[in-house]
N, C-alpha and C. Protein backbone atom coordinates (compact mmCIF):
# COMPACT_ATOMS: atom_id res chain seq x y z
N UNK A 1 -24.86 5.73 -20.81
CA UNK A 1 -23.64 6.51 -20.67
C UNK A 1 -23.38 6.87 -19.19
N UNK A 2 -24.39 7.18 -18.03
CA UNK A 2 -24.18 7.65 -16.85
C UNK A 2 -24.04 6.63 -16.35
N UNK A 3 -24.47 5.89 -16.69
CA UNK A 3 -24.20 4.05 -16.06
C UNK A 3 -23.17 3.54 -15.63
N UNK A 4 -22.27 3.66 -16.91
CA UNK A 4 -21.13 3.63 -17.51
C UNK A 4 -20.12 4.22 -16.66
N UNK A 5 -20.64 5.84 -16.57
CA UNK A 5 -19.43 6.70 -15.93
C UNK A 5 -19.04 6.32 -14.21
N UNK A 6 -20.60 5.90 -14.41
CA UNK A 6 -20.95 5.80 -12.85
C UNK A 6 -19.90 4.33 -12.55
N UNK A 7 -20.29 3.08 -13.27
CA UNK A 7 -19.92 2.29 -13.13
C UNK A 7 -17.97 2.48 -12.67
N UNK A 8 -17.49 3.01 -14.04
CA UNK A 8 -15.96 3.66 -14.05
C UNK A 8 -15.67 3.76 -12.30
N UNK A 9 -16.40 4.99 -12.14
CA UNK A 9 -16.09 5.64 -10.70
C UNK A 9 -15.93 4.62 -9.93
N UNK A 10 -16.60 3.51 -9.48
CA UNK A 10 -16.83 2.56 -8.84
C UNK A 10 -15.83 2.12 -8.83
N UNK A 11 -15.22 1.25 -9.83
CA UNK A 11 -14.55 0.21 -10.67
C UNK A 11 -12.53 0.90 -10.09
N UNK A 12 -12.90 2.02 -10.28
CA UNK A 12 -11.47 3.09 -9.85
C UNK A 12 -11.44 2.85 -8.68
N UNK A 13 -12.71 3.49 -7.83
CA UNK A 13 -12.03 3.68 -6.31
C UNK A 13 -11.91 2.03 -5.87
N UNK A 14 -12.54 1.26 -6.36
CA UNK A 14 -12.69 -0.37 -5.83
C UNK A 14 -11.19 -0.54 -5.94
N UNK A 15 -10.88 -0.28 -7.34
CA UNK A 15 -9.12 -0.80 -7.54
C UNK A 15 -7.96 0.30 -6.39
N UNK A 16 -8.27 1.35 -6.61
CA UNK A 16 -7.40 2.22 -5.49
C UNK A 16 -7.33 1.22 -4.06
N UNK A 17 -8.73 1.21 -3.55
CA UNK A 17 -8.87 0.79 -2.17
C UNK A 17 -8.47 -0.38 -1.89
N UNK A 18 -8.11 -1.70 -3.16
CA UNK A 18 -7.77 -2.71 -2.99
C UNK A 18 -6.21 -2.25 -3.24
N UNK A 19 -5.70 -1.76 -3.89
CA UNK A 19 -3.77 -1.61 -3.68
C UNK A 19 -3.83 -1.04 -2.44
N UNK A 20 -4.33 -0.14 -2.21
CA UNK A 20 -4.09 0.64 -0.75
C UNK A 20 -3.75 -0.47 0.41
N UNK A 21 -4.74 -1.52 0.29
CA UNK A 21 -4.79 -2.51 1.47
C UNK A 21 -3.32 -3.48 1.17
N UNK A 22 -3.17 -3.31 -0.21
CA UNK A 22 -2.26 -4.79 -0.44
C UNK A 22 -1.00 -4.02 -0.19
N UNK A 23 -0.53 -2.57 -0.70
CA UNK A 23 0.52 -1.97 0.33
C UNK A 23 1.02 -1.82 1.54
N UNK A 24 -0.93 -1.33 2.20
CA UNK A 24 -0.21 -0.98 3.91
C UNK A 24 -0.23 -2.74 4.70
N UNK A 25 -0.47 -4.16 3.68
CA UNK A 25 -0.38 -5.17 4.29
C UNK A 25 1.30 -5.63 4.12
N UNK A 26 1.85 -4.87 3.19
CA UNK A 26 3.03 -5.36 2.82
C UNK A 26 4.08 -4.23 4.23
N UNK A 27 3.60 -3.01 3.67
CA UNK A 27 4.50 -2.35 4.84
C UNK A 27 4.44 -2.65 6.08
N UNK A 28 3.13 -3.62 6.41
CA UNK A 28 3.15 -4.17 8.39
C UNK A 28 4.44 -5.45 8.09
N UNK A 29 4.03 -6.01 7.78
CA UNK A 29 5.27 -7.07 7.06
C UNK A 29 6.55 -6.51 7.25
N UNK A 30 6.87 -5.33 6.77
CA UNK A 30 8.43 -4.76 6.41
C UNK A 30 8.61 -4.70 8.20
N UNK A 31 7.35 -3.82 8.66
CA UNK A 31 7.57 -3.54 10.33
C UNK A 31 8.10 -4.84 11.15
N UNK A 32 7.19 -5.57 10.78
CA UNK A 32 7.50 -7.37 11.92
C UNK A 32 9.07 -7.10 11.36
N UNK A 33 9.59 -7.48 10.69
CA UNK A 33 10.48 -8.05 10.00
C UNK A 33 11.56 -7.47 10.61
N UNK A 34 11.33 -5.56 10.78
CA UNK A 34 12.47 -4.80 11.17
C UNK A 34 12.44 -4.78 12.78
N UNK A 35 11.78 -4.99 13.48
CA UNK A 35 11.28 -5.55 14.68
C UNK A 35 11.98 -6.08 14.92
N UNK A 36 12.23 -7.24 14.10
CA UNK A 36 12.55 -8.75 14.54
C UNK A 36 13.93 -8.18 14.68
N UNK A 37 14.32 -8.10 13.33
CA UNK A 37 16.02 -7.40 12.83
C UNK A 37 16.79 -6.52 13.87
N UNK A 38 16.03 -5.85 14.53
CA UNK A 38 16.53 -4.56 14.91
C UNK A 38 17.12 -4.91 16.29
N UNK A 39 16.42 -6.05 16.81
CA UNK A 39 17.38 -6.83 18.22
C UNK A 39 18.84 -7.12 18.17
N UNK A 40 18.50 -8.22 16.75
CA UNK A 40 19.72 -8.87 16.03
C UNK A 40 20.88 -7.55 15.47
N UNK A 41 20.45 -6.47 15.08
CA UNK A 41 21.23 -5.38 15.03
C UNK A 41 21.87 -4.82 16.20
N UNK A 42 21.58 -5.04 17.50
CA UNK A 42 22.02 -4.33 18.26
C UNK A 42 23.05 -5.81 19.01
N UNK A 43 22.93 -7.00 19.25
CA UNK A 43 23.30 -7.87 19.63
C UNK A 43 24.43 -8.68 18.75
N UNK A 44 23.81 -8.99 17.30
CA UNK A 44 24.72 -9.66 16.34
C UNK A 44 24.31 -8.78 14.92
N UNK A 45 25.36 -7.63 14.46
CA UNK A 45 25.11 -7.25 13.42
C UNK A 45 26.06 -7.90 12.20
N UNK A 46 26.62 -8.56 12.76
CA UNK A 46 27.35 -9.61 11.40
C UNK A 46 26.42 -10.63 11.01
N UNK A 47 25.29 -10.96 12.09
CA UNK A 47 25.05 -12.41 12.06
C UNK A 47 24.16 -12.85 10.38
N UNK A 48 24.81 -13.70 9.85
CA UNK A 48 23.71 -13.62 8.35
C UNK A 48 22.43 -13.84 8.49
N UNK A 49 21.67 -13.12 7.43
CA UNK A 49 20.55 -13.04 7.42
C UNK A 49 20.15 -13.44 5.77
N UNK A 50 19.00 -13.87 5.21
CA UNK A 50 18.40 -14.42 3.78
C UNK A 50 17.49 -13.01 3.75
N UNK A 51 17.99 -12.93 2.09
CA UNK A 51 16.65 -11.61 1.38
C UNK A 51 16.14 -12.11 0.29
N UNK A 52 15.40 -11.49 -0.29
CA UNK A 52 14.63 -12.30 -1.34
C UNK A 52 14.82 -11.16 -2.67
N UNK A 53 15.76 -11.14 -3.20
CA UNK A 53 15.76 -9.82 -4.03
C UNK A 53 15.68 -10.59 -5.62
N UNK A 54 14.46 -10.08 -5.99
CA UNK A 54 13.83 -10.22 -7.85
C UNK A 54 13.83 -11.86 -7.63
N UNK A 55 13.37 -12.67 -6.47
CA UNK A 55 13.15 -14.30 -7.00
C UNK A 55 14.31 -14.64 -6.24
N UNK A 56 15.51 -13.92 -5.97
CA UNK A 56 16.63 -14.75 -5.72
C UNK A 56 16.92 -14.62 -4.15
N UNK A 57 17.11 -15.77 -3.82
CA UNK A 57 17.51 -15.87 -2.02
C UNK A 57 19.08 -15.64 -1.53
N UNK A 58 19.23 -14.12 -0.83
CA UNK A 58 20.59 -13.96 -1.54
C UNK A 58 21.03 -14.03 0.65
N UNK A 59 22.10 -13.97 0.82
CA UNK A 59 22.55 -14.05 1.68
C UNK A 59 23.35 -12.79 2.24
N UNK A 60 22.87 -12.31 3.56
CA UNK A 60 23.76 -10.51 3.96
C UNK A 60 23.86 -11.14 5.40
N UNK A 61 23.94 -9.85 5.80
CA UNK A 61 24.53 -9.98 7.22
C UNK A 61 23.17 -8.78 7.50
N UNK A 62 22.52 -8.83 8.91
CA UNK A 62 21.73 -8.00 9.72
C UNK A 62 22.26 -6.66 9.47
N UNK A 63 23.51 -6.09 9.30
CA UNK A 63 23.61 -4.24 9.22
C UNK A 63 23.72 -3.96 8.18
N UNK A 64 23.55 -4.85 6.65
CA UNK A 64 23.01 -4.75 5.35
C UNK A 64 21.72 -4.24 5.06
N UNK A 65 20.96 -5.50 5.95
CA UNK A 65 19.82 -5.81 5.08
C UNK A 65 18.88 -4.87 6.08
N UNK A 66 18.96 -4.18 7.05
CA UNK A 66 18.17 -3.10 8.06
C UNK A 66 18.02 -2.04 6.93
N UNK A 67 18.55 -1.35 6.44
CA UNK A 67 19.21 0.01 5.92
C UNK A 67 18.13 -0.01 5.17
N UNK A 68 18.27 -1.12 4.23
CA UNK A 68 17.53 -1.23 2.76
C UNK A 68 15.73 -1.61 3.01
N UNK A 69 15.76 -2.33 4.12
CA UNK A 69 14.11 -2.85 4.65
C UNK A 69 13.57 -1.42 4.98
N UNK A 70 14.42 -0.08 5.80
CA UNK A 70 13.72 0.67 5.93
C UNK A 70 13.75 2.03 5.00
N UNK A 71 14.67 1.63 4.17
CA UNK A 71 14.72 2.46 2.49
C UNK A 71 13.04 2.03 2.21
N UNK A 72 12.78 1.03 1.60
CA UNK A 72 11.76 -0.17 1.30
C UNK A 72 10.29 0.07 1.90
N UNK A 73 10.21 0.31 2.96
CA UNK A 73 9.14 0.65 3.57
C UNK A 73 9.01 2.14 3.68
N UNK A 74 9.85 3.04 3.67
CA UNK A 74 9.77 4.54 3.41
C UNK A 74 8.88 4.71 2.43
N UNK A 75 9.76 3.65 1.33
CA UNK A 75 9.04 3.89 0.21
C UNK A 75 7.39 3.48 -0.34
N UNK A 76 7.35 2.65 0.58
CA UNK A 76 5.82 1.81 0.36
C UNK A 76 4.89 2.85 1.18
N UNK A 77 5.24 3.28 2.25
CA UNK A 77 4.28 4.32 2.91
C UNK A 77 4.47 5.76 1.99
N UNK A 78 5.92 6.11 1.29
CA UNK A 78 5.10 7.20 0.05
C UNK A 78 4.12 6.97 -0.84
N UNK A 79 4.09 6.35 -1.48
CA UNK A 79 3.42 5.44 -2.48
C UNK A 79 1.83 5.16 -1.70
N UNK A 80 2.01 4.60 -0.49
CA UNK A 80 0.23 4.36 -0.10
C UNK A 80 0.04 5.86 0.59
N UNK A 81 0.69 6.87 0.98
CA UNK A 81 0.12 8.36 0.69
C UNK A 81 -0.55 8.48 -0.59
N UNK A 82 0.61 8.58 -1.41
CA UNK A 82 0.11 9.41 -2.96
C UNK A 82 -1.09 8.54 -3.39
N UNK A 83 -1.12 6.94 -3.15
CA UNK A 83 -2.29 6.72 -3.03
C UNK A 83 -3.87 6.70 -2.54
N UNK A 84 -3.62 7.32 -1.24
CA UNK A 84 -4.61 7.83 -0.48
C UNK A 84 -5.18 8.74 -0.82
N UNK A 85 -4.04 10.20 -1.47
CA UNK A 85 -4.59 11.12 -1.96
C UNK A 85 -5.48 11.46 -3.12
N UNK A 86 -4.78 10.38 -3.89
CA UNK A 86 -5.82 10.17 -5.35
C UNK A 86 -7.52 9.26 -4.94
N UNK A 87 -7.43 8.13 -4.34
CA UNK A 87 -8.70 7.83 -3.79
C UNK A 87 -9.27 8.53 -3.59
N UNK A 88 -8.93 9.81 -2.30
CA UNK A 88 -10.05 11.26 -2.13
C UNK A 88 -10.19 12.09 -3.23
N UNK A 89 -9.68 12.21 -4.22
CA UNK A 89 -9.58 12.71 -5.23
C UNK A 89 -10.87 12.36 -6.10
N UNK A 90 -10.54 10.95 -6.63
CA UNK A 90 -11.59 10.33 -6.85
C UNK A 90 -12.64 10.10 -6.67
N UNK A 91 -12.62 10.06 -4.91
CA UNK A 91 -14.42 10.06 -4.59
C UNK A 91 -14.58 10.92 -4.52
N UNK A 92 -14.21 12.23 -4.31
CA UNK A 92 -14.70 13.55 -4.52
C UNK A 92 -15.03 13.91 -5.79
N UNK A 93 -14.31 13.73 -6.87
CA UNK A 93 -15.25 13.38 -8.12
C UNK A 93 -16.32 12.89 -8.39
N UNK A 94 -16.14 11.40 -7.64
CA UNK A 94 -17.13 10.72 -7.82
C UNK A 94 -18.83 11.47 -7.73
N UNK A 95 -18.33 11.98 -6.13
CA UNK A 95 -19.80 12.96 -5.43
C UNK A 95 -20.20 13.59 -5.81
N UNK A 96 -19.57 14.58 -6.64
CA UNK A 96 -19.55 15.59 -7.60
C UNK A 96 -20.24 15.16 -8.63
N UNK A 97 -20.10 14.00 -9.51
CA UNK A 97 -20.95 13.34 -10.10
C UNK A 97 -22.41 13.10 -9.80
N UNK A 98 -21.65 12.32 -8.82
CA UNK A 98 -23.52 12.24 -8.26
C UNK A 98 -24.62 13.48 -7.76
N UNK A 99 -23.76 14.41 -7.19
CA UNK A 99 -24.76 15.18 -7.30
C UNK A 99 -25.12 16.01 -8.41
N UNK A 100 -24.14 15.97 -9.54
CA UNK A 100 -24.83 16.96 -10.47
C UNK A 100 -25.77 16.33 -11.51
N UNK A 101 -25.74 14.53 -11.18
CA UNK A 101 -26.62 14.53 -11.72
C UNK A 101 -28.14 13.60 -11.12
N UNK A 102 -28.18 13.93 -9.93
CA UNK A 102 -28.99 13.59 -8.89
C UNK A 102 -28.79 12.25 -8.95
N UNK A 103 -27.97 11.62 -8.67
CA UNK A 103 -27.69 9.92 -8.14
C UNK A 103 -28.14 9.80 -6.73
N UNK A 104 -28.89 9.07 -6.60
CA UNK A 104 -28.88 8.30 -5.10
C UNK A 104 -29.16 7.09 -5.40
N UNK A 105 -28.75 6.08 -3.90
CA UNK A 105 -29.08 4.88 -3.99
C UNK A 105 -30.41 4.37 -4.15
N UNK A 106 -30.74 3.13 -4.55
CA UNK A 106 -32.37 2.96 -4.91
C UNK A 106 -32.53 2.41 -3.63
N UNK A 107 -33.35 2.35 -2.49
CA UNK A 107 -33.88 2.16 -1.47
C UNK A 107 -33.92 0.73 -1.80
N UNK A 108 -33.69 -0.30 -0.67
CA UNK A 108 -33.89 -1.54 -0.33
C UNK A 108 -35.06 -2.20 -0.14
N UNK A 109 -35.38 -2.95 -0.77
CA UNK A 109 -36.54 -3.54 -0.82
C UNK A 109 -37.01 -4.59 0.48
């Protein structure tokens, strides 16, 4: 059963810490992207630009598609907060676990 719980704990923060990464890899992405955009905004804001919205390759213009990339990434850095916060959450549980019921690692052979 402590195996088990123990295992859980593991198995949680492993999955937290792997979305965490696959978010803040997506929000560097949104950054290049608005980077790139944000020249083309100040130089050619008509000029068309391709988005990729649900599968479909749709066609805007640069002072469209800025607005919504940084709607988009607002939103991905709330989301990898509230996720950050639950991870500490978690391993602070976790510790809590372990110490109440004397867990330590087994020494390396």
């Amino acid at each position: 059963e402590l195996q088990q719980q123990y295992n859980r704990y593991q198995s949680e923060l492993q999955t937290l810490a792997s979305k965490i990464g696959e978010l803040e890899q997506e929000a560097e992405e949104h950054n290049l992207v608005l980077t790139t955009l944000d020249e083309a905004l100040v130089e050619e804001p008509d000029r068309k630009c391709f988005r990729l919205v649900g599968g479909v390759l749709v066609e805007r213009t640069v002072k469209d598609v800025v607005p919504a990339l940084k709607t988009n990434r607002d939103g991905i850095q709330k989301v990898i907060t509230s996720l950050v916060d639950q991870y500490k959450g978690k391993d602070e549980d976790f510790e809590n676990f372990k110490r109440e019921y004397n867990i330590r690692p087994a020494p390396a052979s």
